[in-house]
C-alpha atoms as a PDB file:
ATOM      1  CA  UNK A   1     -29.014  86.585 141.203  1.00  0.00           C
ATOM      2  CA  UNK A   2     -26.515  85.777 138.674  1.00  0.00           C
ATOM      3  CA  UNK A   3     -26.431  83.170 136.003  1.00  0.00           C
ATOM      4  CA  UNK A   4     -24.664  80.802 137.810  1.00  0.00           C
ATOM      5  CA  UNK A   5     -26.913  80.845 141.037  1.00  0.00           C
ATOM      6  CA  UNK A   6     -29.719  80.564 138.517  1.00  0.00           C
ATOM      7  CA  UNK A   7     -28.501  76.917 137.728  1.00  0.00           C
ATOM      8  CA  UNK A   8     -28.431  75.996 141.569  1.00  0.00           C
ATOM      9  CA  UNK A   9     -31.657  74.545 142.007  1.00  0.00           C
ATOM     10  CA  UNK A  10     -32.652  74.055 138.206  1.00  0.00           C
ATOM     11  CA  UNK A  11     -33.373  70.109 139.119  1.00  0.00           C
ATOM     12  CA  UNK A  12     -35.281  70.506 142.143  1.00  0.00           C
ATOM     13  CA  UNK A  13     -38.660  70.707 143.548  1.00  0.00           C
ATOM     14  CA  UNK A  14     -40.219  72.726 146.045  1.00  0.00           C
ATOM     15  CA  UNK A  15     -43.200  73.222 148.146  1.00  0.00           C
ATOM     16  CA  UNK A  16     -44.066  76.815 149.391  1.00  0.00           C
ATOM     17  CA  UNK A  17     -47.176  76.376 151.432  1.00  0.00           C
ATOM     18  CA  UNK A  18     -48.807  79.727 152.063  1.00  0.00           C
ATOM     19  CA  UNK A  19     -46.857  81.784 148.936  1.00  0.00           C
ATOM     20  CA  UNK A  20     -49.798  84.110 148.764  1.00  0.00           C
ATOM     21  CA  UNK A  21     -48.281  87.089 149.916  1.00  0.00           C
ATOM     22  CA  UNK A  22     -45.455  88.427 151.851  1.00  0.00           C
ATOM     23  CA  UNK A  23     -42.648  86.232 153.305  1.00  0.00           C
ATOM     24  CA  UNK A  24     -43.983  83.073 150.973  1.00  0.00           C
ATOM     25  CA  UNK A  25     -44.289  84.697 147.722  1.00  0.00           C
ATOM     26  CA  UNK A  26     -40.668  86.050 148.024  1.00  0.00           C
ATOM     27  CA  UNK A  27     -39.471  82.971 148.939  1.00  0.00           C
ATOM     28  CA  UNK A  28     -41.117  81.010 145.917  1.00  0.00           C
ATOM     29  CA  UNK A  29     -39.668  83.925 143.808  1.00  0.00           C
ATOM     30  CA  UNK A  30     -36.260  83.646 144.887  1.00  0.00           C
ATOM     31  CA  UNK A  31     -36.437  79.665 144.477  1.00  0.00           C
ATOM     32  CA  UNK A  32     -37.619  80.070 140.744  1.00  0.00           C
ATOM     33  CA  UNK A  33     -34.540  82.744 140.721  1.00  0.00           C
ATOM     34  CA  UNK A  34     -32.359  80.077 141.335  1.00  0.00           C
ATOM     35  CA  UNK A  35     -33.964  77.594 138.477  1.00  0.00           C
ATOM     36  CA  UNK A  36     -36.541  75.301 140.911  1.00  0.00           C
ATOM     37  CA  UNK A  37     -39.898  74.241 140.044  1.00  0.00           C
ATOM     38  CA  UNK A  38     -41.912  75.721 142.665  1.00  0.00           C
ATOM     39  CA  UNK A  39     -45.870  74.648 143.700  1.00  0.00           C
ATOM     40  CA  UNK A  40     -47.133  77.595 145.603  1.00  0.00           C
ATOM     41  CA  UNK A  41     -50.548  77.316 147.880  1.00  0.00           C
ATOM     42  CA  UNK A  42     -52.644  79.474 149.433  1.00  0.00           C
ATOM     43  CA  UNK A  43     -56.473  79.937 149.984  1.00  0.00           C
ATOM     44  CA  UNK A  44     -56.711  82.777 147.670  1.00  0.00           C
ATOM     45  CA  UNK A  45     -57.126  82.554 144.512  1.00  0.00           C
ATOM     46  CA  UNK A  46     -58.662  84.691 141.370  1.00  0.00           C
ATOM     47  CA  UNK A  47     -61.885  83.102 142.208  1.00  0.00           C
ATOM     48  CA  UNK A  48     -62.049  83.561 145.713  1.00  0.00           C
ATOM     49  CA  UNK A  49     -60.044  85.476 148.153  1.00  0.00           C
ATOM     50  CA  UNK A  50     -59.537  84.027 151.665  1.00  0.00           C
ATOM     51  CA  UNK A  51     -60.705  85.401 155.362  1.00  0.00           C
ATOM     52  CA  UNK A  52     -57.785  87.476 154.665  1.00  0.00           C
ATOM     53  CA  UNK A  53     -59.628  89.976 152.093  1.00  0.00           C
ATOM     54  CA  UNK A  54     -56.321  90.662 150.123  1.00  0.00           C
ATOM     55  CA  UNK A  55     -56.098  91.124 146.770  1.00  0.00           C
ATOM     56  CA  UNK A  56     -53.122  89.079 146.264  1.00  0.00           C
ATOM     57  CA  UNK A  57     -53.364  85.317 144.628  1.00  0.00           C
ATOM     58  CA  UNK A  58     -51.222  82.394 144.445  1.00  0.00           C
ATOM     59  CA  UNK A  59     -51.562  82.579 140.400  1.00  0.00           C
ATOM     60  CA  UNK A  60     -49.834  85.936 140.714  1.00  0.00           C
ATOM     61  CA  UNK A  61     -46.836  84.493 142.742  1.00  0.00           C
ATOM     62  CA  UNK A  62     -46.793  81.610 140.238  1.00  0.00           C
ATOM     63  CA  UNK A  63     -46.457  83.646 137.438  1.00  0.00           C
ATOM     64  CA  UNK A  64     -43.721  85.539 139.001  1.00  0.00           C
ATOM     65  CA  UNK A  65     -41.621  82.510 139.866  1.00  0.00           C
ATOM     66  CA  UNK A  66     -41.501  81.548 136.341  1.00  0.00           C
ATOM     67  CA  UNK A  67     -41.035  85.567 135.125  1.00  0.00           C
ATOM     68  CA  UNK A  68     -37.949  84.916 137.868  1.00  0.00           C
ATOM     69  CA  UNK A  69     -36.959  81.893 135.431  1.00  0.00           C
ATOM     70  CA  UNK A  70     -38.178  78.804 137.448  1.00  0.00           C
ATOM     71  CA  UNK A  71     -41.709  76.941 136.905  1.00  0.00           C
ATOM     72  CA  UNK A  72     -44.314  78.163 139.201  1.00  0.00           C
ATOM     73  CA  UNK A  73     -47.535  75.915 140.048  1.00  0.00           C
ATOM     74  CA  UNK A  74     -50.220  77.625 141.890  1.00  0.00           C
ATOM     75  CA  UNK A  75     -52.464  75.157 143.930  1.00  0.00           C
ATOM     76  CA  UNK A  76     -55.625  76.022 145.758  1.00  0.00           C
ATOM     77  CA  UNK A  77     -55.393  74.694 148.933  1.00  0.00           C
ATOM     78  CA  UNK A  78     -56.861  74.811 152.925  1.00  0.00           C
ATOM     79  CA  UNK A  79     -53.817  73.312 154.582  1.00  0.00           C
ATOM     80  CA  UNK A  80     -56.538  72.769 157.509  1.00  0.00           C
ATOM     81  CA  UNK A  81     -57.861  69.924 155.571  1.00  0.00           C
ATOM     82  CA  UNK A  82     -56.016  67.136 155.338  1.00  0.00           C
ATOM     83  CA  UNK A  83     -58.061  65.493 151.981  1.00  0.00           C
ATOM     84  CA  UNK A  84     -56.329  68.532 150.022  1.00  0.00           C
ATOM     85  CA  UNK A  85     -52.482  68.551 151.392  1.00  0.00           C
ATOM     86  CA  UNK A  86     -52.639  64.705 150.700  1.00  0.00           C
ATOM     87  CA  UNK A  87     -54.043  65.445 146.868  1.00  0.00           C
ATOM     88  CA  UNK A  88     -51.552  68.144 146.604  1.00  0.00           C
ATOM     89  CA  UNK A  89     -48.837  65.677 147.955  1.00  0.00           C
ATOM     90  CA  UNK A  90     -50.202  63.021 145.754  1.00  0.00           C
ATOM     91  CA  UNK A  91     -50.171  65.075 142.635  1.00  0.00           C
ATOM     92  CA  UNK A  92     -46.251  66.991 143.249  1.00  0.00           C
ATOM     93  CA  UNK A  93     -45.570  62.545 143.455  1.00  0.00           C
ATOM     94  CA  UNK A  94     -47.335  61.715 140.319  1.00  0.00           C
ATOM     95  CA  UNK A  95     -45.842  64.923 138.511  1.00  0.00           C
ATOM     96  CA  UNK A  96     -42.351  64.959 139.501  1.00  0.00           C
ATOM     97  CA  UNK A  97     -41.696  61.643 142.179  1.00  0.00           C
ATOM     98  CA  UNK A  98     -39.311  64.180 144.708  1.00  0.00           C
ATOM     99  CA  UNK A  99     -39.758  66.722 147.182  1.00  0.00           C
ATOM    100  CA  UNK A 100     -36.376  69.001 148.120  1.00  0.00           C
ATOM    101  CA  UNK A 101     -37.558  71.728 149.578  1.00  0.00           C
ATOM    102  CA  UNK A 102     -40.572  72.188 151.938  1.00  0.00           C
ATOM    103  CA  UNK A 103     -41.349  75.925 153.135  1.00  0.00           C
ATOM    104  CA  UNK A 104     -43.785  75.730 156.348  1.00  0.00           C
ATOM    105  CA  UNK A 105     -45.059  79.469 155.755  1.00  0.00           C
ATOM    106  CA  UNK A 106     -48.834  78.918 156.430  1.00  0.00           C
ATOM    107  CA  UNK A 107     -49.942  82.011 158.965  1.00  0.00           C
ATOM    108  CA  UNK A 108     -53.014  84.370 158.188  1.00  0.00           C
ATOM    109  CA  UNK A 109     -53.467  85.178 161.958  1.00  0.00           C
ATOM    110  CA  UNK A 110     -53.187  88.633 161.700  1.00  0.00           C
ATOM    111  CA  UNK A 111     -56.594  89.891 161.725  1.00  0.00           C
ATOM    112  CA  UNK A 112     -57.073  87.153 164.719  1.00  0.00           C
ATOM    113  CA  UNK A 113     -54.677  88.434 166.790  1.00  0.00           C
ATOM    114  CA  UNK A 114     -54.948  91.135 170.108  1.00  0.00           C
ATOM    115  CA  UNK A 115     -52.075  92.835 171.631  1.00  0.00           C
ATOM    116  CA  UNK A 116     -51.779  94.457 174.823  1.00  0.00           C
ATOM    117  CA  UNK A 117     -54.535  92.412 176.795  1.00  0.00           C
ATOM    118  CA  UNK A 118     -54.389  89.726 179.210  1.00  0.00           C
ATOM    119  CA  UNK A 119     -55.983  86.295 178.219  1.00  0.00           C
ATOM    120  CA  UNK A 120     -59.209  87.053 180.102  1.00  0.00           C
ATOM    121  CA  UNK A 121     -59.541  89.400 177.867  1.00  0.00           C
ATOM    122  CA  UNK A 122     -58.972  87.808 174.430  1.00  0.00           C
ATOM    123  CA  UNK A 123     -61.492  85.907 172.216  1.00  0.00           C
ATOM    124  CA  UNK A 124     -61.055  82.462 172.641  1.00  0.00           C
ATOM    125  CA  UNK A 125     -62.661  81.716 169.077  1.00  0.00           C
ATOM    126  CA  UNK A 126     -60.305  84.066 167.780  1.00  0.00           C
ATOM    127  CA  UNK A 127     -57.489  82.730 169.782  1.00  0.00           C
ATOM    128  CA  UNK A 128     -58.083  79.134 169.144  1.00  0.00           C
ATOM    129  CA  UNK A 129     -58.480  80.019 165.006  1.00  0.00           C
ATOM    130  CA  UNK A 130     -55.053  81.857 165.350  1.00  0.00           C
ATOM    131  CA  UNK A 131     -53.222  78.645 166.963  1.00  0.00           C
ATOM    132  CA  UNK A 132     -54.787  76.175 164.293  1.00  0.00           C
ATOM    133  CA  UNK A 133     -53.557  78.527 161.398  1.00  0.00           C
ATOM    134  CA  UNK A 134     -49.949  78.546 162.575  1.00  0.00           C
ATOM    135  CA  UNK A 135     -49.543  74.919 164.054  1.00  0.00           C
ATOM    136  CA  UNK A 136     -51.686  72.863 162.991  1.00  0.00           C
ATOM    137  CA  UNK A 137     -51.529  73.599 159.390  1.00  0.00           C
ATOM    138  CA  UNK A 138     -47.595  73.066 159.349  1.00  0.00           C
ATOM    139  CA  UNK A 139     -48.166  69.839 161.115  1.00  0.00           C
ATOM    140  CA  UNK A 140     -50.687  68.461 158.584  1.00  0.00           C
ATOM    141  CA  UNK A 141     -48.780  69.257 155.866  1.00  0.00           C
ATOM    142  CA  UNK A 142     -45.942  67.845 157.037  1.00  0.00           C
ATOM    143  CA  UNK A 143     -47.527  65.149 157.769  1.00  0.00           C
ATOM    144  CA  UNK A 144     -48.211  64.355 154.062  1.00  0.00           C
ATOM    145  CA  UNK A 145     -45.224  66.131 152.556  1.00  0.00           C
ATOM    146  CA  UNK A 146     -42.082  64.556 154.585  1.00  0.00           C
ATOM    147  CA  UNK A 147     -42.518  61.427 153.201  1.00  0.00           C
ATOM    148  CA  UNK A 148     -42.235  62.489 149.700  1.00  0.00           C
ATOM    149  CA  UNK A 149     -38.860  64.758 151.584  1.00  0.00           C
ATOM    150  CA  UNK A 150     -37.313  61.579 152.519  1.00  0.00           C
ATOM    151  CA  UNK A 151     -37.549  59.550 149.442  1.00  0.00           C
ATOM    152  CA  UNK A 152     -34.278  61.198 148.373  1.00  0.00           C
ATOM    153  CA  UNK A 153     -31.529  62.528 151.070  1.00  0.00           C
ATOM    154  CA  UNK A 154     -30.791  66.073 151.157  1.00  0.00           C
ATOM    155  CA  UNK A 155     -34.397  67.142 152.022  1.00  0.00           C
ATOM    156  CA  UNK A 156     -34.841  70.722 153.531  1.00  0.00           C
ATOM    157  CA  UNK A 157     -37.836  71.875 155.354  1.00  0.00           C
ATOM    158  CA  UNK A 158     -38.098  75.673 156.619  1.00  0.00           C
ATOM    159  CA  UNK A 159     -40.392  75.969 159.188  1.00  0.00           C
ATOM    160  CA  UNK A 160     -41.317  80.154 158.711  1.00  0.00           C
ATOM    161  CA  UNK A 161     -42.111  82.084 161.919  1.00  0.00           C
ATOM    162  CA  UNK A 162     -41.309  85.600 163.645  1.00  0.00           C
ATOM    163  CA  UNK A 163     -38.559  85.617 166.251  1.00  0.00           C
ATOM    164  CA  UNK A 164     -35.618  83.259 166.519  1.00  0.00           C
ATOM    165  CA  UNK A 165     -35.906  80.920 169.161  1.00  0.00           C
ATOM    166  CA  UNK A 166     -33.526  82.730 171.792  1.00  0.00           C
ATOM    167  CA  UNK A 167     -35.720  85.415 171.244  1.00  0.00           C
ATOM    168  CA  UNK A 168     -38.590  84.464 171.678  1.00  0.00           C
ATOM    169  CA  UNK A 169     -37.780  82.078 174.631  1.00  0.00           C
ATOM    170  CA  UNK A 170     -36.971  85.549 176.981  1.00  0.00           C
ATOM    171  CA  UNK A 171     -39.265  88.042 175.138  1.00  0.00           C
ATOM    172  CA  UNK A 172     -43.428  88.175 175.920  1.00  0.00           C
ATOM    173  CA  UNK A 173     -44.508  89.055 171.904  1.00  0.00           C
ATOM    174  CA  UNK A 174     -47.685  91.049 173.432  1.00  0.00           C
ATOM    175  CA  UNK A 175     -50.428  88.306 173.456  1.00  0.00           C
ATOM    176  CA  UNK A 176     -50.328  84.690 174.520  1.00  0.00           C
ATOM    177  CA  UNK A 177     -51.595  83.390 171.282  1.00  0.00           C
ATOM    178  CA  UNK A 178     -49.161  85.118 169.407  1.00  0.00           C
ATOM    179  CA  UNK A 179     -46.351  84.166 171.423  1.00  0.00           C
ATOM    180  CA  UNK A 180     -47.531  80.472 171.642  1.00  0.00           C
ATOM    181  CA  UNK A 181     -47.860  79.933 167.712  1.00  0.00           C
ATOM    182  CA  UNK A 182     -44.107  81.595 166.940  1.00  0.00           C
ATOM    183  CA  UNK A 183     -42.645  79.857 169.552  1.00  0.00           C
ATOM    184  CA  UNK A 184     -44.432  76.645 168.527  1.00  0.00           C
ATOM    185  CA  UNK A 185     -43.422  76.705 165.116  1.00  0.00           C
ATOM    186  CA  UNK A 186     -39.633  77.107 166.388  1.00  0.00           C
ATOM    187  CA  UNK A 187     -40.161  74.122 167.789  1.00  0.00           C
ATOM    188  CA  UNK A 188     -41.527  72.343 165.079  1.00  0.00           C
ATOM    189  CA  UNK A 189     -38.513  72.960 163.139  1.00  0.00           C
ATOM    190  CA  UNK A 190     -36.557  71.450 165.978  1.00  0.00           C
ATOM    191  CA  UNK A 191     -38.606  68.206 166.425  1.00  0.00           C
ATOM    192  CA  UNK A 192     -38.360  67.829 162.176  1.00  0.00           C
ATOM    193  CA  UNK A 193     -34.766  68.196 163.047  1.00  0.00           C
ATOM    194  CA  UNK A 194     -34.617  64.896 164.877  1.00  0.00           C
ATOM    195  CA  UNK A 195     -37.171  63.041 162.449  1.00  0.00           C
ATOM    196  CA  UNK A 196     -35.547  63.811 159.288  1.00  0.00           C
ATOM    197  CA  UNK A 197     -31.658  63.786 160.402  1.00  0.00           C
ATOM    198  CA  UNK A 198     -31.888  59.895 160.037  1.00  0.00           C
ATOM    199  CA  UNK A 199     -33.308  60.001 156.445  1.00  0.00           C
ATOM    200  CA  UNK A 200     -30.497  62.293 155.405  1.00  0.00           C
ATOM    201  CA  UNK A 201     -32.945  65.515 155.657  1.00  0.00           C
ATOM    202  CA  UNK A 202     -32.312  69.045 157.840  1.00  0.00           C
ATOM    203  CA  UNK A 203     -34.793  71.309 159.410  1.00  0.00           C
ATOM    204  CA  UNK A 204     -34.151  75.052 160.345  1.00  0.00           C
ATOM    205  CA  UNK A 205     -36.487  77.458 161.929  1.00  0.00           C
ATOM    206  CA  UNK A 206     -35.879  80.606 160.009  1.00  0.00           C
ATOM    207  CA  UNK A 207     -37.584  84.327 160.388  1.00  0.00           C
ATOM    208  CA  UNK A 208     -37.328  87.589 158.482  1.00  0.00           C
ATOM    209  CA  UNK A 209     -36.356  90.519 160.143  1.00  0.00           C
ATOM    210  CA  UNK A 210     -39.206  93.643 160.053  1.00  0.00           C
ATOM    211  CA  UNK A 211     -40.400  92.390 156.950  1.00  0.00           C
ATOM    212  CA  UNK A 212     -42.300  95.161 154.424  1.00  0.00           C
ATOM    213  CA  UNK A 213     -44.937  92.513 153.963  1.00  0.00           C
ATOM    214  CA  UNK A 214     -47.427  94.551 151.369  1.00  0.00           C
ATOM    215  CA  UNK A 215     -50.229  94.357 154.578  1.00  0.00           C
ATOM    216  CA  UNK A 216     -46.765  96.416 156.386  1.00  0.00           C
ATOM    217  CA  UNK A 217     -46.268  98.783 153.323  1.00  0.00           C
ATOM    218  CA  UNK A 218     -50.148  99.608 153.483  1.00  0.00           C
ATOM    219  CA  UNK A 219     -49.719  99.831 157.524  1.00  0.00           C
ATOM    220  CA  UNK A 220     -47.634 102.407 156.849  1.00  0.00           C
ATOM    221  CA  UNK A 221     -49.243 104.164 153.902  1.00  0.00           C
ATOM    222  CA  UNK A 222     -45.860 103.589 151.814  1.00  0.00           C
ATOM    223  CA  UNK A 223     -44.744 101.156 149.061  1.00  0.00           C
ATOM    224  CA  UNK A 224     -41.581  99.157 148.428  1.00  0.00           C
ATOM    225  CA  UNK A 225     -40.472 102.046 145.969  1.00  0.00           C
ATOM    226  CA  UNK A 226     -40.735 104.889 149.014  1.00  0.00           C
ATOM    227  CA  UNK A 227     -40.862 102.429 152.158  1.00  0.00           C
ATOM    228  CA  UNK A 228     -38.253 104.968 153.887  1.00  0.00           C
ATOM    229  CA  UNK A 229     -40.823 107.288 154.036  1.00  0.00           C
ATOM    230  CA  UNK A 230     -42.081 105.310 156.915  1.00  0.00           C
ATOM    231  CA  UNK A 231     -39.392 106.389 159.326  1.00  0.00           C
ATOM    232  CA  UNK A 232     -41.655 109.637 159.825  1.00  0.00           C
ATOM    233  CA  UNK A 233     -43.888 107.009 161.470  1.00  0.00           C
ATOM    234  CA  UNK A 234     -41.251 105.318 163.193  1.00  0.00           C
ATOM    235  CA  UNK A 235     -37.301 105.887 163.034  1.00  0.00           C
ATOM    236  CA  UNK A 236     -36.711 101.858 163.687  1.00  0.00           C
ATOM    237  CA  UNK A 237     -38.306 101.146 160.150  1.00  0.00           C
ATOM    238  CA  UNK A 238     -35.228 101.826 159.034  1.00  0.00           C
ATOM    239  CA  UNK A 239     -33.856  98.368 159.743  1.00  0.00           C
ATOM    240  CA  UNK A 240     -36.629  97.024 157.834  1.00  0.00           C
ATOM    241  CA  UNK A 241     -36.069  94.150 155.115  1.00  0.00           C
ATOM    242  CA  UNK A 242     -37.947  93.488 151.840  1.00  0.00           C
ATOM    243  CA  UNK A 243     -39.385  89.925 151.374  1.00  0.00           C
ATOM    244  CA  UNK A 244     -36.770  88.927 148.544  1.00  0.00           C
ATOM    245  CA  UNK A 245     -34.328  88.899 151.098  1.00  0.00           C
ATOM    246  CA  UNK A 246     -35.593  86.072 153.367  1.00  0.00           C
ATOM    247  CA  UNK A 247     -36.660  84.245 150.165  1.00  0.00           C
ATOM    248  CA  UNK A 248     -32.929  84.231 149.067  1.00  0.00           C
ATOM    249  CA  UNK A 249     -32.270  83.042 152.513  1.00  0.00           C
ATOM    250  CA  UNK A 250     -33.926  79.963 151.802  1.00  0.00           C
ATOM    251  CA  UNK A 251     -32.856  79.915 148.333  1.00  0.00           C
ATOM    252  CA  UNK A 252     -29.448  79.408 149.480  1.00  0.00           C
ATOM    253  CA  UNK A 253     -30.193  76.878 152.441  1.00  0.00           C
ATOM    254  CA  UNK A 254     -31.588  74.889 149.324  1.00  0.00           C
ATOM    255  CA  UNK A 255     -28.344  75.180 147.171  1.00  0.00           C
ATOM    256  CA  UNK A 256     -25.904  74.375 150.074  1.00  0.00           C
ATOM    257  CA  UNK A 257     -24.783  71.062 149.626  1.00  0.00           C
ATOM    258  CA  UNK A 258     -23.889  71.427 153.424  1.00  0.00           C
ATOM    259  CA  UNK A 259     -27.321  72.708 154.527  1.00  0.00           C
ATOM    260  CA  UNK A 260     -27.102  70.000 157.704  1.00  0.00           C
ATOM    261  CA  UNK A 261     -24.818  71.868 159.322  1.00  0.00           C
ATOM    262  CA  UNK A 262     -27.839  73.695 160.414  1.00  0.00           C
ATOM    263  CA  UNK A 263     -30.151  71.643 161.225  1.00  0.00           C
ATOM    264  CA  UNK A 264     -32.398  71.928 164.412  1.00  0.00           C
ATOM    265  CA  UNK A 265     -31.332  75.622 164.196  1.00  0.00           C
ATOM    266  CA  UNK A 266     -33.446  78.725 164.861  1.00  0.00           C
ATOM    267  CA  UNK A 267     -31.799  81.433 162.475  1.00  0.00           C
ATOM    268  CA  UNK A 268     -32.662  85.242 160.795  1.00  0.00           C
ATOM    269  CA  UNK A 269     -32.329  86.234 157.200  1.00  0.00           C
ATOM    270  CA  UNK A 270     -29.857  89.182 158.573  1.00  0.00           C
ATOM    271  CA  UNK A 271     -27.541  85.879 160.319  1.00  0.00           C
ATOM    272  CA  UNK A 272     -27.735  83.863 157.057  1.00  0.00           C
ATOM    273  CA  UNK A 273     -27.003  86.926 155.380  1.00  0.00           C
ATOM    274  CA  UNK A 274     -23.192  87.093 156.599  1.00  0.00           C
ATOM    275  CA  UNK A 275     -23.040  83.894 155.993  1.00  0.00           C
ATOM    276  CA  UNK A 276     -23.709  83.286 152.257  1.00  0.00           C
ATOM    277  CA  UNK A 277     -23.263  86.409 150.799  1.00  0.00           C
ATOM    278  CA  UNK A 278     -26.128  87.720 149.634  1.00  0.00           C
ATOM    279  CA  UNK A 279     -28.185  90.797 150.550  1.00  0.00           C
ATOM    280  CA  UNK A 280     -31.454  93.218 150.011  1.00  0.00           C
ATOM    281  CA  UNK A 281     -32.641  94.709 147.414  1.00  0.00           C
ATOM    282  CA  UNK A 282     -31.112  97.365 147.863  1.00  0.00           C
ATOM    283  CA  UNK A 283     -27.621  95.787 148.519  1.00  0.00           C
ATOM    284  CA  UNK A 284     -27.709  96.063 152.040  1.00  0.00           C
ATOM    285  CA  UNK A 285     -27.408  93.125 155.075  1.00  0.00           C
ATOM    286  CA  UNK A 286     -30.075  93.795 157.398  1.00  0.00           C
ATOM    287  CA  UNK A 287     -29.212  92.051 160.800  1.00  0.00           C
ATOM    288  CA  UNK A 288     -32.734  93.451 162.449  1.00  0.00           C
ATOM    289  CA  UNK A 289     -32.826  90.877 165.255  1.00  0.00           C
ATOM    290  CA  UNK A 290     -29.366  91.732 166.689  1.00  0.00           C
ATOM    291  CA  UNK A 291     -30.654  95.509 165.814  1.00  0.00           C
ATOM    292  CA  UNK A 292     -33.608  94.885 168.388  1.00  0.00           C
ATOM    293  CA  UNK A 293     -31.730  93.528 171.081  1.00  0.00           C
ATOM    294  CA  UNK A 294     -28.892  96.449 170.337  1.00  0.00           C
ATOM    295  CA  UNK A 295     -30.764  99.461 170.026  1.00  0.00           C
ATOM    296  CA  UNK A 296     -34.775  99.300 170.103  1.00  0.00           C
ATOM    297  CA  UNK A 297     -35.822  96.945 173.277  1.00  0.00           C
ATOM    298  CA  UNK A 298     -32.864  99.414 175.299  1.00  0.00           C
ATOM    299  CA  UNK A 299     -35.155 102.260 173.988  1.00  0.00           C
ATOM    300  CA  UNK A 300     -32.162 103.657 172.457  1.00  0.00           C
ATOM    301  CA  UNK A 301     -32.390 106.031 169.803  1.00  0.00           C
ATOM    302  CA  UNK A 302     -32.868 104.695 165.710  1.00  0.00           C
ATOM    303  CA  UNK A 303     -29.254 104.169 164.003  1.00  0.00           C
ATOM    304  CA  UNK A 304     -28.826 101.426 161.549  1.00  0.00           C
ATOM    305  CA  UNK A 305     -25.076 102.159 161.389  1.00  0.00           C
ATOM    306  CA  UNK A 306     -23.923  99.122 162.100  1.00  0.00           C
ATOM    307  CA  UNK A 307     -26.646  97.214 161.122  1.00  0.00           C
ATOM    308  CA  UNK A 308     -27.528  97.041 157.599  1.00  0.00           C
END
């Protein structure tokens, strides 16, 4: 980003809950980019890494929001317990008395979930774990944070999922706890949409494209340096997007003084993309959702032209 997008967001504070890794570290990156003060949260830390197993930490993604030049925070916290999104709440009050931005990015489901099987044949446990990861973390922390969102107007909160809603609404995503917690967090965004739009606050269900998560890179034996590589593996990871690029999504939903024009909207990186400007790493505008409905649910053969 430039030195002028820098200063967009130099007053304003920002929540990032689940910044550990992938999609949420980006996105706390890109908000620091653009000057915020950023608390990031996650259950693993230095000390302790989560059910997980990564070896990522949310002191890392601290430090690199303020390398990025904002003021990272890294908070240890189980957003399934309510006792520590309150303190968290309590303490972003006591340090700083606002919340802009809240980032609903809370998952770590993916060890929990099952493709390819029928319910009958799913673990219940496992099932039940994946659900209360997804949904019922974003609601608790909302639950605690959208007060503090309200108390000035102009409050944005990103509810982060896979799939936009028309997607998902005509498209099985291979297991029915999977496909219940991304549509359900769609609709989160939407219901925020009608509690906050009276306060002066907007909502937006937003999701990344293929994202090269670094659980993807290691999927695919590559890193973010060779990541093309992967198209020996499979020609449609060409249409693949790094996580800066959904972080500057939200980055510039939070410095658009006419972010309600969106509000109750289900939207991808690669559509906000053509809208503000900004692109990849690499320079590129990866539109992967329209490229999936386009050219690889037809079964057509890989061809970004077009596309990125």
């Amino acid at each position: 980003m430039n030195d002028m997008a820098k200063q967009d967001l130099n007053d304003r504070v920002a929540l990032v809950a689940g910044a550990t890794r992938g999609a949420g570290r980006q996105i706390a990156v890109q908000l620091g980019a653009a000057g915020a003060t950023v608390y990031v949260t996650g259950r693993s830390t230095r000390g302790q890494r989560s059910e997980m197993d990564r070896p990522e930490t949310i002191e890392e993604t601290a430090e690199l929001v303020t390398r990025a030049g904002g003021t990272g925070i890294a908070v240890a916290v189980d957003h399934l317990v309510p006792d520590q999104v309150e303190r968290l709440v309590r303490r972003i009050d006591d340090e700083h008395g606002r919340l802009d931005v809240l980032v609903n990015d809370i998952w770590g489901g993916d060890p929990l979930a099952t493709w390819h099987k029928p319910v009958w044949e799913q673990s219940l446990e496992k099932g039940f774990r994946l659900l209360r990861l997804a949904v019922d973390t974003h609601i608790v922390t909302s639950h605690y944070a959208m007060p503090l969102l309200i108390r000035r107007p102009g409050g944005l909160a990103i509810e982060m999922g896979d799939g936009t809603t028309a997607y998902n609404e005509v498209n099985y995503r291979l297991s029915v706890f999977y496909d219940l917690a991304k549509i359900s967090v769609n609709r989160l965004a939407f219901a925020w949409s009608q509690e906050l739009a009276p306060h002066g606050g907007t909502a937006v269900a937003l999701t990344p494209g293929w994202l090269r998560s670094e659980m993807m890179l290691d999927t695919f034996g590559v890193t973010e340096e060779n990541w093309r590589d992967a198209t020996a593996k499979d020609p449609h990871f060409a249409i693949s997007e790094s996580p800066a690029y959904v972080g500057r999504a939200v980055a510039a939903l939070a410095a658009d003084p006419d972010r309600a024009r969106w509000n109750g909207r289900s939207v991808s990186s690669g559509e906000l993309a053509q809208v503000y400007g900004f692109t990849d790493l690499d320079g590129s505008r990866p539109d992967a959702w329209r490229y999936l409905v386009d050219v690889q649910d037809p079964g057509k053969p890989a061809d970004v032209t077009g596309y990125r």
